[in-house]
PDB file of N, CA and C in Angstrom:
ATOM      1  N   UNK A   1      13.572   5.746 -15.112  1.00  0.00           N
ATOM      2  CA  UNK A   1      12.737   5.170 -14.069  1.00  0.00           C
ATOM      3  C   UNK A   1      11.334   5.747 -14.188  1.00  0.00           C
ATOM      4  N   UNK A   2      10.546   4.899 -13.922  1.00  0.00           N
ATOM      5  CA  UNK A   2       8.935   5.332 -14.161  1.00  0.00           C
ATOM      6  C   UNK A   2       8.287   4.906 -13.015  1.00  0.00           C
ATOM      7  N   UNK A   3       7.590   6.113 -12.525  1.00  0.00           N
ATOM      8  CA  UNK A   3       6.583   6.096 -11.467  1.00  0.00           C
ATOM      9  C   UNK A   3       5.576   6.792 -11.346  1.00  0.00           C
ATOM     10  N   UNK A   4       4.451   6.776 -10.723  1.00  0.00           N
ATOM     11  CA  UNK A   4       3.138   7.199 -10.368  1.00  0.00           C
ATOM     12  C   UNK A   4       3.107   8.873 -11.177  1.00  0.00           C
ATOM     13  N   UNK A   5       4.129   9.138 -10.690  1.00  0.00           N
ATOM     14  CA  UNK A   5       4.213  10.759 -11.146  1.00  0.00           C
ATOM     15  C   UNK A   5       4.635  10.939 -12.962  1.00  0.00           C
ATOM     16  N   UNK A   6       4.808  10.120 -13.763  1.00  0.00           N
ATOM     17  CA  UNK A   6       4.849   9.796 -14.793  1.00  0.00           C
ATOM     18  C   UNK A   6       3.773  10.484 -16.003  1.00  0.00           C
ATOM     19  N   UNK A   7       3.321  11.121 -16.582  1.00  0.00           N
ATOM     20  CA  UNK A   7       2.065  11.052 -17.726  1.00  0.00           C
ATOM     21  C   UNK A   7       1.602   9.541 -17.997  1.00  0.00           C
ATOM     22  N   UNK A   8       2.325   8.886 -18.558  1.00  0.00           N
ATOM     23  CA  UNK A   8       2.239   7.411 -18.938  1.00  0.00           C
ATOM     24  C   UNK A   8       1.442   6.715 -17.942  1.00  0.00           C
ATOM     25  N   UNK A   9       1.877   6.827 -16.783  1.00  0.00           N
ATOM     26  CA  UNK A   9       1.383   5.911 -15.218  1.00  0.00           C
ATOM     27  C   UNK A   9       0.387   6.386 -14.898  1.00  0.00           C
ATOM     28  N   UNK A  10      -0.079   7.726 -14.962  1.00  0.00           N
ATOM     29  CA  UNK A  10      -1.343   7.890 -14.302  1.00  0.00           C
ATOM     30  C   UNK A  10      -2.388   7.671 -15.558  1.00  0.00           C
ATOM     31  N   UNK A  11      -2.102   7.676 -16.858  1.00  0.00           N
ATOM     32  CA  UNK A  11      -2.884   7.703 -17.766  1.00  0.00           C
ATOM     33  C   UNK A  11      -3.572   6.148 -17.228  1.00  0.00           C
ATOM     34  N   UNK A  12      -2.733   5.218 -16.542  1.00  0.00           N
ATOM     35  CA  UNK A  12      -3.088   3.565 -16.527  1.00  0.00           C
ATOM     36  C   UNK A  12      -3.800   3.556 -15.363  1.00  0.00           C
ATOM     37  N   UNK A  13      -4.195   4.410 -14.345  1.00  0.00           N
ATOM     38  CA  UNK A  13      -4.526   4.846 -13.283  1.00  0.00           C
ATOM     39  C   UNK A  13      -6.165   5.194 -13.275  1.00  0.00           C
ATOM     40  N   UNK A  14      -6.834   3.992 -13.015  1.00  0.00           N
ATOM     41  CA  UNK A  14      -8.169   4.290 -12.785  1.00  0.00           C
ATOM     42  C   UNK A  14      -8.714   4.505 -11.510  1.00  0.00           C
ATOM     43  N   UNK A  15      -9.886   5.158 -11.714  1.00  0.00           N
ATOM     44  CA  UNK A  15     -10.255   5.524  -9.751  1.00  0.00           C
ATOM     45  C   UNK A  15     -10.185   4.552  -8.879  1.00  0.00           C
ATOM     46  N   UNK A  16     -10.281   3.382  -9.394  1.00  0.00           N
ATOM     47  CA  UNK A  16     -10.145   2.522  -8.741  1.00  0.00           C
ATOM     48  C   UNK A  16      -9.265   1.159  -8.545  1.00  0.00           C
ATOM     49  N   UNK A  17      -7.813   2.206  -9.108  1.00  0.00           N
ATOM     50  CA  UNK A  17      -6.123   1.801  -8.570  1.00  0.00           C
ATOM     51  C   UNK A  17      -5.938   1.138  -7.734  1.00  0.00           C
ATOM     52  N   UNK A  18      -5.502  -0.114  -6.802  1.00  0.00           N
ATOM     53  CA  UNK A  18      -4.834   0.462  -5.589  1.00  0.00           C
ATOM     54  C   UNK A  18      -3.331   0.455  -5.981  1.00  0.00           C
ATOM     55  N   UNK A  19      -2.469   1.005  -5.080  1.00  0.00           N
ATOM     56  CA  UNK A  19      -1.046   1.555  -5.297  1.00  0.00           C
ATOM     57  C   UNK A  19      -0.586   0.994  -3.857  1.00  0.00           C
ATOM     58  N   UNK A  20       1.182   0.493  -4.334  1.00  0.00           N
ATOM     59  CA  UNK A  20       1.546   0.038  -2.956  1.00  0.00           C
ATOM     60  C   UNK A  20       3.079   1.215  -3.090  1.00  0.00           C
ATOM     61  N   UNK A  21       3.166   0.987  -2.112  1.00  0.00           N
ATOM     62  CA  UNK A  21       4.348   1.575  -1.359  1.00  0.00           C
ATOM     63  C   UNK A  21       5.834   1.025  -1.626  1.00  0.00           C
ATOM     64  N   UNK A  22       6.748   1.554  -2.480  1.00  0.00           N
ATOM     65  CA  UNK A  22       7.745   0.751  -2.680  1.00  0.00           C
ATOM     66  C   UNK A  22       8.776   1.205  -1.587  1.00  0.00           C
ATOM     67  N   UNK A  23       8.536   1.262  -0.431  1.00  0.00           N
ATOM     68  CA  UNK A  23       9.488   1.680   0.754  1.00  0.00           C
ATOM     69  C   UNK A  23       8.623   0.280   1.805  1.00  0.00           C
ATOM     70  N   UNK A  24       7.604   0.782   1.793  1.00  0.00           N
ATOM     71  CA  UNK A  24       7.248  -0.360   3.415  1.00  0.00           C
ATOM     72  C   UNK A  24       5.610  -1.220   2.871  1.00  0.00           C
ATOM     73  N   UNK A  25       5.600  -1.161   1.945  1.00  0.00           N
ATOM     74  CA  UNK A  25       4.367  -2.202   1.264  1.00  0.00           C
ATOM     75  C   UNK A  25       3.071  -1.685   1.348  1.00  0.00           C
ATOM     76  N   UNK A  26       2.806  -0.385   2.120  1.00  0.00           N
ATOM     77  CA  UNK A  26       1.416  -0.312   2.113  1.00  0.00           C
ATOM     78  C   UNK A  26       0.631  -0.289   0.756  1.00  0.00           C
ATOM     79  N   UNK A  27      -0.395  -0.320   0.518  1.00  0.00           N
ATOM     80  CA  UNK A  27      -1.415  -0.328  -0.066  1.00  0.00           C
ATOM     81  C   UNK A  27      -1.979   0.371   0.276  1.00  0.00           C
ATOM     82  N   UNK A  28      -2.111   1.730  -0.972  1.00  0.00           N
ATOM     83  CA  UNK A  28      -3.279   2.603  -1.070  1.00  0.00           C
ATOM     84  C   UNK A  28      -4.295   1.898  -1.254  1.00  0.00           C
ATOM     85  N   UNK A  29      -5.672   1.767  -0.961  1.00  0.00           N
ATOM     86  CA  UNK A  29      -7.168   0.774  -1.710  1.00  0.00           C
ATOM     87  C   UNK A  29      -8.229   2.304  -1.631  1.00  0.00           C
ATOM     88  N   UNK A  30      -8.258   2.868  -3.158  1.00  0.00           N
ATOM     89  CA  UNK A  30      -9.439   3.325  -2.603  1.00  0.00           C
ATOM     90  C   UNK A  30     -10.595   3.378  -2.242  1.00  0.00           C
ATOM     91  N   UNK A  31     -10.857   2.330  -2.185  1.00  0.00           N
ATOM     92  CA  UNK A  31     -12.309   1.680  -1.626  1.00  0.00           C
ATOM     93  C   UNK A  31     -12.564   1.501  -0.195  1.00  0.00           C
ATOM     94  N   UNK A  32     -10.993   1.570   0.240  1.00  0.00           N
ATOM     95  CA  UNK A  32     -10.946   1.792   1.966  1.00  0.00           C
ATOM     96  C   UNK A  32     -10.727   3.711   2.460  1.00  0.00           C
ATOM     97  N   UNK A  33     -10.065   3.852   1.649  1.00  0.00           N
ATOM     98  CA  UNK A  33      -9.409   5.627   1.933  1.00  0.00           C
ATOM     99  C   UNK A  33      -8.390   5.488   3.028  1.00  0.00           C
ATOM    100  N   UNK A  34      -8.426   6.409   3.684  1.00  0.00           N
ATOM    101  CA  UNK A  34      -7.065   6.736   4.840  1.00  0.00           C
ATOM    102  C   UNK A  34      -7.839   7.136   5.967  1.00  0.00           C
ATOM    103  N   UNK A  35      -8.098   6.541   7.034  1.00  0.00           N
ATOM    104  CA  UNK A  35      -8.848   6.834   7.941  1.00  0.00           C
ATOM    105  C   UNK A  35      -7.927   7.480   8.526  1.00  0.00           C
ATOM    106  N   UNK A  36      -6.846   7.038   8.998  1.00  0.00           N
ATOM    107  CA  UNK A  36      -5.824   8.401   9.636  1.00  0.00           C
ATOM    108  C   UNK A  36      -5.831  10.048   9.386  1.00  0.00           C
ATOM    109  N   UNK A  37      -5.897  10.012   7.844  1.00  0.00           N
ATOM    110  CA  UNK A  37      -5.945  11.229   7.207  1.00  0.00           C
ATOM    111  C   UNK A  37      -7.131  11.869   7.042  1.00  0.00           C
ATOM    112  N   UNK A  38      -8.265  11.355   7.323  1.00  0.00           N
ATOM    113  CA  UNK A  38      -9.422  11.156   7.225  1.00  0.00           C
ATOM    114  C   UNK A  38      -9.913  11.139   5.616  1.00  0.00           C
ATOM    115  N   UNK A  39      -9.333  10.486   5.371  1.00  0.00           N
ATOM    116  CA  UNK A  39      -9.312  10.268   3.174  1.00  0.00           C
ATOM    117  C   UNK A  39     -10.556   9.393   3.107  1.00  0.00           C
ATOM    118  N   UNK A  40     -12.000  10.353   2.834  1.00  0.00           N
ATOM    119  CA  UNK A  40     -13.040   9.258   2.708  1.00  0.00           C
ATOM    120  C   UNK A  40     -12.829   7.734   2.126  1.00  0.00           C
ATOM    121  N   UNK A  41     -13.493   6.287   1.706  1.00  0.00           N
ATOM    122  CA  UNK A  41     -13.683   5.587   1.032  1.00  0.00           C
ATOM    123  C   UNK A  41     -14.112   5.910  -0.568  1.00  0.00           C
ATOM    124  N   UNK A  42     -13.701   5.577  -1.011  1.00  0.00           N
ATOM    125  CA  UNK A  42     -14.405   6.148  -2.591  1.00  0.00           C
ATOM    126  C   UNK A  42     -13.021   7.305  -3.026  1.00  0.00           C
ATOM    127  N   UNK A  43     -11.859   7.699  -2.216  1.00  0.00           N
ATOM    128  CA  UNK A  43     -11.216   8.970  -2.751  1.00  0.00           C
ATOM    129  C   UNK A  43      -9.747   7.864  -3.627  1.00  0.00           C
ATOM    130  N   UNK A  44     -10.172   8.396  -5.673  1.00  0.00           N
ATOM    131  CA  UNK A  44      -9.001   7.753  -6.119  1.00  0.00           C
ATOM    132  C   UNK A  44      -7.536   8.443  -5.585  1.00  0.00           C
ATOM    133  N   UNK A  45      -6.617   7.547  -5.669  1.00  0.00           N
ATOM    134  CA  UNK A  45      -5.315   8.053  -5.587  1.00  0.00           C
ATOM    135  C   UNK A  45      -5.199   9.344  -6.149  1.00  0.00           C
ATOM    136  N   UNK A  46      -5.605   9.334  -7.392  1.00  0.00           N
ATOM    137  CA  UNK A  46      -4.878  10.768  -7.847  1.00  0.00           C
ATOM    138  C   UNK A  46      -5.365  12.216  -7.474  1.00  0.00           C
ATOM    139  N   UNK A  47      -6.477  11.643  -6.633  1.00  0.00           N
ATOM    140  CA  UNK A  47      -7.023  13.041  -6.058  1.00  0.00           C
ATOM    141  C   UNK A  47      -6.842  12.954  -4.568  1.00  0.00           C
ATOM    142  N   UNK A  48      -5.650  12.621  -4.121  1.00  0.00           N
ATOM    143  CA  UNK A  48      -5.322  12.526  -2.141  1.00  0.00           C
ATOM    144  C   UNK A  48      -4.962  14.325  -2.348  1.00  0.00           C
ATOM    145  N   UNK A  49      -5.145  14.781  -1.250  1.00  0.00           N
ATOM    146  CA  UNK A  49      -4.684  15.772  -0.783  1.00  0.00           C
ATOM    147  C   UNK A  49      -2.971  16.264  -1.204  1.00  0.00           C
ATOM    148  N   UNK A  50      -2.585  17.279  -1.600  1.00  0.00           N
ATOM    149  CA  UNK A  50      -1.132  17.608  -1.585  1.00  0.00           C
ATOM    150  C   UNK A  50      -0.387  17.161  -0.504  1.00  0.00           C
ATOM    151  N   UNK A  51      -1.188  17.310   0.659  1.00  0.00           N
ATOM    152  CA  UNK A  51      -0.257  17.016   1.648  1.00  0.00           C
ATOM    153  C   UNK A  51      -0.074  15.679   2.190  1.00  0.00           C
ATOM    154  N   UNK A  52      -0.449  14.910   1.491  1.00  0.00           N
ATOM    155  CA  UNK A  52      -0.872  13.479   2.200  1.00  0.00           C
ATOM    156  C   UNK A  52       0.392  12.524   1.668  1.00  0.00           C
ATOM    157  N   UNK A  53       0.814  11.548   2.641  1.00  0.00           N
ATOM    158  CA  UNK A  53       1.767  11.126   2.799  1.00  0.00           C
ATOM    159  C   UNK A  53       1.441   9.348   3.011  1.00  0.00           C
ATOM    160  N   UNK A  54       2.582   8.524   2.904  1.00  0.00           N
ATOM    161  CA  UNK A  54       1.849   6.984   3.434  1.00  0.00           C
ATOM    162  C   UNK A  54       2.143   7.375   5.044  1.00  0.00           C
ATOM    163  N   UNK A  55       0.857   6.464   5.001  1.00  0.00           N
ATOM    164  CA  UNK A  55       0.415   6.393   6.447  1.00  0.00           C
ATOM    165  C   UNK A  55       1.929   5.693   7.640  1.00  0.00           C
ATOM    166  N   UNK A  56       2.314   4.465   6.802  1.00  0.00           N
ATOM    167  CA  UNK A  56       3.462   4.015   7.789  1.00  0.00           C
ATOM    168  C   UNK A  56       4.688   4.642   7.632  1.00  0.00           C
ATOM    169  N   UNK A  57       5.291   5.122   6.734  1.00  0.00           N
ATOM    170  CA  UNK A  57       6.569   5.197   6.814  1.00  0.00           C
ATOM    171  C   UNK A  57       6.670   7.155   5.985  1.00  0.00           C
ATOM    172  N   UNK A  58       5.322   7.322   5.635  1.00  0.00           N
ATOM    173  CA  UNK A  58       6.024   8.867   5.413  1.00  0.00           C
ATOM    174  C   UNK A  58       6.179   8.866   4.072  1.00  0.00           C
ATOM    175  N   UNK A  59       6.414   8.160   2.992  1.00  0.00           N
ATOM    176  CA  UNK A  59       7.018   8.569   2.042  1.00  0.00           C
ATOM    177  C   UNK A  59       6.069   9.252   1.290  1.00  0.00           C
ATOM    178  N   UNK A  60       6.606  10.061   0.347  1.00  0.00           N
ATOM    179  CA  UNK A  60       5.999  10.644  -0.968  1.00  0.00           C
ATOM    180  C   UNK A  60       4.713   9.704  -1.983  1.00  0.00           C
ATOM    181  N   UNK A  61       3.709  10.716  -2.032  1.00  0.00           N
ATOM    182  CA  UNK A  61       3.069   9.269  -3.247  1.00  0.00           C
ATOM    183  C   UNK A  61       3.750   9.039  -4.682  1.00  0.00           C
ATOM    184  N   UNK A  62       4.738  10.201  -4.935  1.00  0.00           N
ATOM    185  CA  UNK A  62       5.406   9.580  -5.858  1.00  0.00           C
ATOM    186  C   UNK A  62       6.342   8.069  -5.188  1.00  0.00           C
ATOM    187  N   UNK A  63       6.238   7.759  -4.496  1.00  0.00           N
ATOM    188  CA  UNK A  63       6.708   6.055  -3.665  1.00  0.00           C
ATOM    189  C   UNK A  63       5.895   4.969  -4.240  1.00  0.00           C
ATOM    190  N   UNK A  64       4.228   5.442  -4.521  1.00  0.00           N
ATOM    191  CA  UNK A  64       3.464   4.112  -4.657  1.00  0.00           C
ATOM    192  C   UNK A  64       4.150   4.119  -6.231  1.00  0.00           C
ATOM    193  N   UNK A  65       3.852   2.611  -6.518  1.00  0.00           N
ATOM    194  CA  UNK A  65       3.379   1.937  -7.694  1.00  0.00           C
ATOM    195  C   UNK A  65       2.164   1.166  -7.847  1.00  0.00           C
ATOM    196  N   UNK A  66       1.120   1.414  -9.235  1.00  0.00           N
ATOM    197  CA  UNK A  66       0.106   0.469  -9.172  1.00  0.00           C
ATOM    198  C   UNK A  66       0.637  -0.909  -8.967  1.00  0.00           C
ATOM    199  N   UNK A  67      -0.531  -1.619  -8.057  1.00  0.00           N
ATOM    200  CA  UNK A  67      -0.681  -3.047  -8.011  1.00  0.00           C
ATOM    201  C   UNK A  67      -1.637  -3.564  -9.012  1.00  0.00           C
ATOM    202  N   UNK A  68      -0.718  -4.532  -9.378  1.00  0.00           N
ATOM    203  CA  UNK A  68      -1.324  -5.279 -11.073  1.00  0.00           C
ATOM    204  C   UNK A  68      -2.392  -6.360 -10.378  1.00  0.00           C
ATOM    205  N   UNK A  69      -3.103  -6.662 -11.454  1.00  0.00           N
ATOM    206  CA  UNK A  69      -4.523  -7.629 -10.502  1.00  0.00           C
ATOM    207  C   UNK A  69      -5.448  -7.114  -9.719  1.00  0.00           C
TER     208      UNK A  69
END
């Protein structure tokens, strides 16, 4: 199984990813950030905070997968 946490996956992982949530659909966009978390606009996925989590349901960012397109 291959995910975000992968070598391979993040190598495909540009700053400007977005990643969805394979538990409850969110969409990381980093062009929006995490206003909850206070995750500026402009912050790529691979640099969120250790502690940062999806916003709806909690899960791990090993959860997202890039969104293709």
């Amino acid at each position: 199984m291959t995910g975000p946490e992968t070598g391979e996956e993040q190598s495909r992982l540009s700053d400007d990813s977005r990643l969805e949530c394979r538990i409850c659909w969110y969409v990381y966009d980093p062009a929006e950030g995490d206003p909850v978390e206070q995750i500026p606009p402009g912050t790529p996925f691979l640099e969120l905070p250790g502690h940062w989590r999806c916003p709806q349901c909690d899960a791990e960012p090993s959860a997202f997968l890039p969104v293709e397109g």
